[in-house]
Every structure is written in C-alpha cells, then in structure tokens.
N, C-alpha and C. Protein backbone atom coordinates (compact mmCIF):
# COMPACT_ATOMS: atom_id res chain seq x y z
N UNK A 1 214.09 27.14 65.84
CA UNK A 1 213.12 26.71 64.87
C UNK A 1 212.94 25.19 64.93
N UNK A 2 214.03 24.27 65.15
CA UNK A 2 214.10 22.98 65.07
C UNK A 2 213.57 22.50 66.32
N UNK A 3 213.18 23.57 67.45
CA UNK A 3 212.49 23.02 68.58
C UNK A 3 210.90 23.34 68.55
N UNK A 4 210.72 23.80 67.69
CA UNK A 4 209.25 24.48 67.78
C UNK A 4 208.81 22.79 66.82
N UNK A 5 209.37 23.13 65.37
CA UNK A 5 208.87 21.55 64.46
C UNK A 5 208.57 20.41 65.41
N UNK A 6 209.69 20.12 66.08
CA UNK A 6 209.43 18.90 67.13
C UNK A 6 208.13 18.98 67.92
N UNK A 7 207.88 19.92 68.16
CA UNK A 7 206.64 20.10 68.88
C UNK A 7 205.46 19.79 67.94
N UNK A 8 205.58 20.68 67.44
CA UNK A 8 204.43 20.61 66.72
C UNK A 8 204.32 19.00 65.68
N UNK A 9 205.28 18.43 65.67
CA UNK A 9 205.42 16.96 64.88
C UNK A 9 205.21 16.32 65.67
N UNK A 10 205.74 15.96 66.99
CA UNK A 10 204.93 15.48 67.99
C UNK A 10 203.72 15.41 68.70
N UNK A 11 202.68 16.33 68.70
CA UNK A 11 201.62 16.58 69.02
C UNK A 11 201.00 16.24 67.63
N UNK A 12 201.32 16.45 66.92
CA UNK A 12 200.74 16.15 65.34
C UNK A 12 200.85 14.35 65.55
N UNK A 13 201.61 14.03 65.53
CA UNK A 13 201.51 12.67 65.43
C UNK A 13 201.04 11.76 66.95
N UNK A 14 200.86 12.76 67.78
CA UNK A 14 200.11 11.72 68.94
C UNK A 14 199.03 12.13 68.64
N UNK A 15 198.28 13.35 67.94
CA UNK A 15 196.58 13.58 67.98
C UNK A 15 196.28 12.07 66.85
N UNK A 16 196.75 12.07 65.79
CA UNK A 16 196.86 11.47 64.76
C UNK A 16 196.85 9.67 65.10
N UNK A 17 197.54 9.35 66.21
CA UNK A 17 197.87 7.82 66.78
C UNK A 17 196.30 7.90 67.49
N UNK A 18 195.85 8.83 68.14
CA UNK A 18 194.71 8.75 69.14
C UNK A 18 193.80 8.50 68.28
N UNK A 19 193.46 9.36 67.28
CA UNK A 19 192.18 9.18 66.43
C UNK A 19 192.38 7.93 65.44
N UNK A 20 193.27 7.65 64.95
CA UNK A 20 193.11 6.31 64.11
C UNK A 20 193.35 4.83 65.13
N UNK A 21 193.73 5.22 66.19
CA UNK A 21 193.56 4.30 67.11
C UNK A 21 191.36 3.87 67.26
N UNK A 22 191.38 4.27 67.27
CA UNK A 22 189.96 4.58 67.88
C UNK A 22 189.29 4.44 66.64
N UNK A 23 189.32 4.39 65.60
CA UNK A 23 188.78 3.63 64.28
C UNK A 23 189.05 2.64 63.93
N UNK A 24 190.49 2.12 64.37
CA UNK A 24 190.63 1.02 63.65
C UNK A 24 191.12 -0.23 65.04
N UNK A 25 190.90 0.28 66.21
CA UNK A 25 190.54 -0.22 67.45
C UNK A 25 189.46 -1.74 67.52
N UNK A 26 188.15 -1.13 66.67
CA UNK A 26 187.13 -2.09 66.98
C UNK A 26 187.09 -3.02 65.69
N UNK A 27 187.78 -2.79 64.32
CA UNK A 27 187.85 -3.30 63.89
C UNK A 27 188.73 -4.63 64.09
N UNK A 28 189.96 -4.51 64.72
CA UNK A 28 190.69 -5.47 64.82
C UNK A 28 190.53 -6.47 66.26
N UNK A 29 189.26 -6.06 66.65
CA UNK A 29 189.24 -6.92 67.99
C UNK A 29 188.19 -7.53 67.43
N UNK A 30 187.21 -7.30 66.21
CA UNK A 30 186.25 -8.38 65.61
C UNK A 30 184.65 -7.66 66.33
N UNK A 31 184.63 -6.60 67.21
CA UNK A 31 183.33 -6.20 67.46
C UNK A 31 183.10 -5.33 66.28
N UNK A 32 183.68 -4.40 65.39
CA UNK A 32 183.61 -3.82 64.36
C UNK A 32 183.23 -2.37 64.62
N UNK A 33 182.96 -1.81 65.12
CA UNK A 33 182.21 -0.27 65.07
C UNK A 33 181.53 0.21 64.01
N UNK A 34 181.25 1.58 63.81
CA UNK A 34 180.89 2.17 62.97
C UNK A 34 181.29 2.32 61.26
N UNK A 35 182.24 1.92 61.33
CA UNK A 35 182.81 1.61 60.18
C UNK A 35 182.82 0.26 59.47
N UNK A 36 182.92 -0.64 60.44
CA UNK A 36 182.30 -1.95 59.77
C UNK A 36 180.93 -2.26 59.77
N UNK A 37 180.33 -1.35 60.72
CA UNK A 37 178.32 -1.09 60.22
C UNK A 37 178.43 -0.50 58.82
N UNK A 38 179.16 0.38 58.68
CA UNK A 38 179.10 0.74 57.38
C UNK A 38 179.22 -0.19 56.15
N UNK A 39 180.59 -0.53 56.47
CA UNK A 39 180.77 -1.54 55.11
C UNK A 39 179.49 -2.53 55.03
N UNK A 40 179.09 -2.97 56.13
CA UNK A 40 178.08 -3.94 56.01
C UNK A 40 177.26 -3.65 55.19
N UNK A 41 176.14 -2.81 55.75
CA UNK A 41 175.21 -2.34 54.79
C UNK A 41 175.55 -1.43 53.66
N UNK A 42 176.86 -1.24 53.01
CA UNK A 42 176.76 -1.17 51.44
C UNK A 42 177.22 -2.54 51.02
N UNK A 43 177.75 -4.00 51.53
CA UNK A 43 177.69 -4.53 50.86
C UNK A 43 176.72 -5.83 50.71
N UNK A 44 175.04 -4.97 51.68
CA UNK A 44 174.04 -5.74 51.66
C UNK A 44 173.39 -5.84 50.33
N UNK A 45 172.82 -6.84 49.99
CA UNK A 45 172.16 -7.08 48.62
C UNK A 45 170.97 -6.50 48.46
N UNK A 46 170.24 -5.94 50.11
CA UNK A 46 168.53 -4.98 49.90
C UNK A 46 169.01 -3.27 49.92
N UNK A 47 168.14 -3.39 49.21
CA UNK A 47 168.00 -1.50 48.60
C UNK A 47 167.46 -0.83 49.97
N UNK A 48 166.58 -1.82 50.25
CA UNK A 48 165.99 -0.69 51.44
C UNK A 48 166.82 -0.93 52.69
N UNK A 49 167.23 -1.64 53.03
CA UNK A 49 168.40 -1.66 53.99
C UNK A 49 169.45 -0.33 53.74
N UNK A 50 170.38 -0.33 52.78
CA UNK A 50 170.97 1.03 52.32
C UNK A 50 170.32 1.81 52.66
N UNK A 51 169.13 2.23 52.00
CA UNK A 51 168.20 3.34 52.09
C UNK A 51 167.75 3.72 53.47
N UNK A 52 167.41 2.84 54.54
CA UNK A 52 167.34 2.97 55.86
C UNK A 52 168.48 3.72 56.44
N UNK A 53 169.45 3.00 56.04
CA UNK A 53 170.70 3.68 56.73
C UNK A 53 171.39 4.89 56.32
N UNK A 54 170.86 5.13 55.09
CA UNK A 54 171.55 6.84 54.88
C UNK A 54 170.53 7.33 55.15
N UNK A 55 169.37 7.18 55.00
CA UNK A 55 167.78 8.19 56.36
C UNK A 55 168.90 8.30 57.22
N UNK A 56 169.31 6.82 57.93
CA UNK A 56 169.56 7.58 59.53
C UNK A 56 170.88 8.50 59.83
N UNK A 57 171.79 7.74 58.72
CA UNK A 57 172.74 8.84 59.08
C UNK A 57 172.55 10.65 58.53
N UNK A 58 171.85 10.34 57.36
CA UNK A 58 171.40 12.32 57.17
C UNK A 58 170.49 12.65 58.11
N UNK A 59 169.72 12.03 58.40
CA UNK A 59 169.15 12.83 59.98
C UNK A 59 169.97 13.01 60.80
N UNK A 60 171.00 11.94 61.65
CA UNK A 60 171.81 12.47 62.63
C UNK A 60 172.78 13.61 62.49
N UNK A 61 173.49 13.82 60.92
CA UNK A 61 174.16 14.90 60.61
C UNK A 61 173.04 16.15 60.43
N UNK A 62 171.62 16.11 60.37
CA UNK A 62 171.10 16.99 60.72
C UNK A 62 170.77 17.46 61.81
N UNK A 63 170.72 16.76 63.05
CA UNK A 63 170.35 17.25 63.92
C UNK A 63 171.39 17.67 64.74
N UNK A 64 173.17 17.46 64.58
CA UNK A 64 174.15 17.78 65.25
C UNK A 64 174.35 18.95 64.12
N UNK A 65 174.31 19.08 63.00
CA UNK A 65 174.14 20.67 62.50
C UNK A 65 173.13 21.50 63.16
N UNK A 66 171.81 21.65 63.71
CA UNK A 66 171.20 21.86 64.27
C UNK A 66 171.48 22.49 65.48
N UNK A 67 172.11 21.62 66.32
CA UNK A 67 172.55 21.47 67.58
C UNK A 67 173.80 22.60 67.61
N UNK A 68 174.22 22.87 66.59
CA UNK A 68 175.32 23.75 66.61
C UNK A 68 175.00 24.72 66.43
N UNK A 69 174.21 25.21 65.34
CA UNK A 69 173.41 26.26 65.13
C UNK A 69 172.96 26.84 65.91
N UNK A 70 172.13 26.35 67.22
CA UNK A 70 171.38 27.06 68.13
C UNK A 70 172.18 28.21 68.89
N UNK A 71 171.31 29.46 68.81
CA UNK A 71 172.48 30.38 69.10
C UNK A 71 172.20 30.29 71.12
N UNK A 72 173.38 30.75 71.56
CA UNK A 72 173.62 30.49 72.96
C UNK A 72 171.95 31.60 73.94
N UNK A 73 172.00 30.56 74.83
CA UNK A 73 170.26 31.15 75.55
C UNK A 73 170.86 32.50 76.40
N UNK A 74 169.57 33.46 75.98
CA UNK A 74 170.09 35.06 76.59
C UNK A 74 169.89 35.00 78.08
N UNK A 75 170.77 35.95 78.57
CA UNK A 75 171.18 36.03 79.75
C UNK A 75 170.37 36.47 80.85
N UNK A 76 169.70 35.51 81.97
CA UNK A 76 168.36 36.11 82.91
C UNK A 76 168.45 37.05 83.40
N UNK A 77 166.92 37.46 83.35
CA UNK A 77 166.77 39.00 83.47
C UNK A 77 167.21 40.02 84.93
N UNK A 78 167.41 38.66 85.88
CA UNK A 78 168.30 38.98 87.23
C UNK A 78 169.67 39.18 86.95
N UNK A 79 170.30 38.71 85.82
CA UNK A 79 171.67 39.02 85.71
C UNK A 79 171.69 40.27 85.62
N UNK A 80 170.98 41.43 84.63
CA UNK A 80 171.05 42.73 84.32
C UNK A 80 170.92 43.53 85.52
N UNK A 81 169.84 42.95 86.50
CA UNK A 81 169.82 43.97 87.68
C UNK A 81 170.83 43.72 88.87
N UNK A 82 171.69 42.33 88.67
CA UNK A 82 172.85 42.70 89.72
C UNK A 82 173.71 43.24 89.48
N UNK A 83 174.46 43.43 87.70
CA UNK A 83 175.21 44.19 87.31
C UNK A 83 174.74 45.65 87.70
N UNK A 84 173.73 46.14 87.31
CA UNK A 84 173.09 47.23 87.34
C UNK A 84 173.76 48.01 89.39
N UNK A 85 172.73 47.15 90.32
CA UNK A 85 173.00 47.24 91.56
C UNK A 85 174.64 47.45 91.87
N UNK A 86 175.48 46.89 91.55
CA UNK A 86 176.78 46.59 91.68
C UNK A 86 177.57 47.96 91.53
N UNK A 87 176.62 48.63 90.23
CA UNK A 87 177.78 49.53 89.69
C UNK A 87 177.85 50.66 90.44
C-alpha cells in the first residue's frame, strides 16, 4: 500500500510542479502572460477596456466548447465496402 501512495504522490506532485510552473513562469521573468493580461485589465480605469476583454475571453470559451462538441466526422463510404469485400 505504502508503494502504490508514493506513486501516486509523486506523479501528483510532478503534474502539479509542471502546471504551476508554467503560470507563474512568465510572471517572474517580467514578460507576464495571461495572467498578468488579466490583472491588467481589471485594474484598468476604462469600462470598455474590461468589457472588450471579457467579449474576448467568452467567445474563446465558446468556441473551444464548440470545438468539443462537434461530434467525430462519419466514416467514408469506401470504408463500408472494404469491410464488406474482406468478409
């Protein structure tokens, strides 16, 4: 049992080093990423600046919901007749 935890605490804590690496990566080198775009524009003083930027981010979370949604493209109509031939 005490070898399985290790595993799984280990992989737990390297997925965990990778992804907060990578957020808080661009912050501390001063280019900032996505997260300091963020802070920026909420702590801009124009309304429509904000307002621009949650347009763009609810569109992009719409269109990668979207993108997921699409159900997988059906299978060409030559696929059916080589199975068919085959059998």
């Amino acid at each position: 049992m005490a070898c399985w935890r290790k595993k799984v605490v280990f992989r737990a804590r390297r997925a965990w080093a990778a992804v907060s690496g990578r957020l808080l990566r661009g912050s501390k080198s001063g280019s900032g990423g996505i997260l300091k775009l963020h802070e920026d524009v909420q702590t801009c003083g124009y309304q429509d600046v904000q307002v621009m930027f949650d347009m763009l981010t609810s569109e992009l979370e719409a269109a990668h919901a979207r993108n997921r949604k699409q159900p997988a493209s059906p299978l060409p109509a030559w696929s059916s007749r080589l199975s068919l031939s085959s059998a």
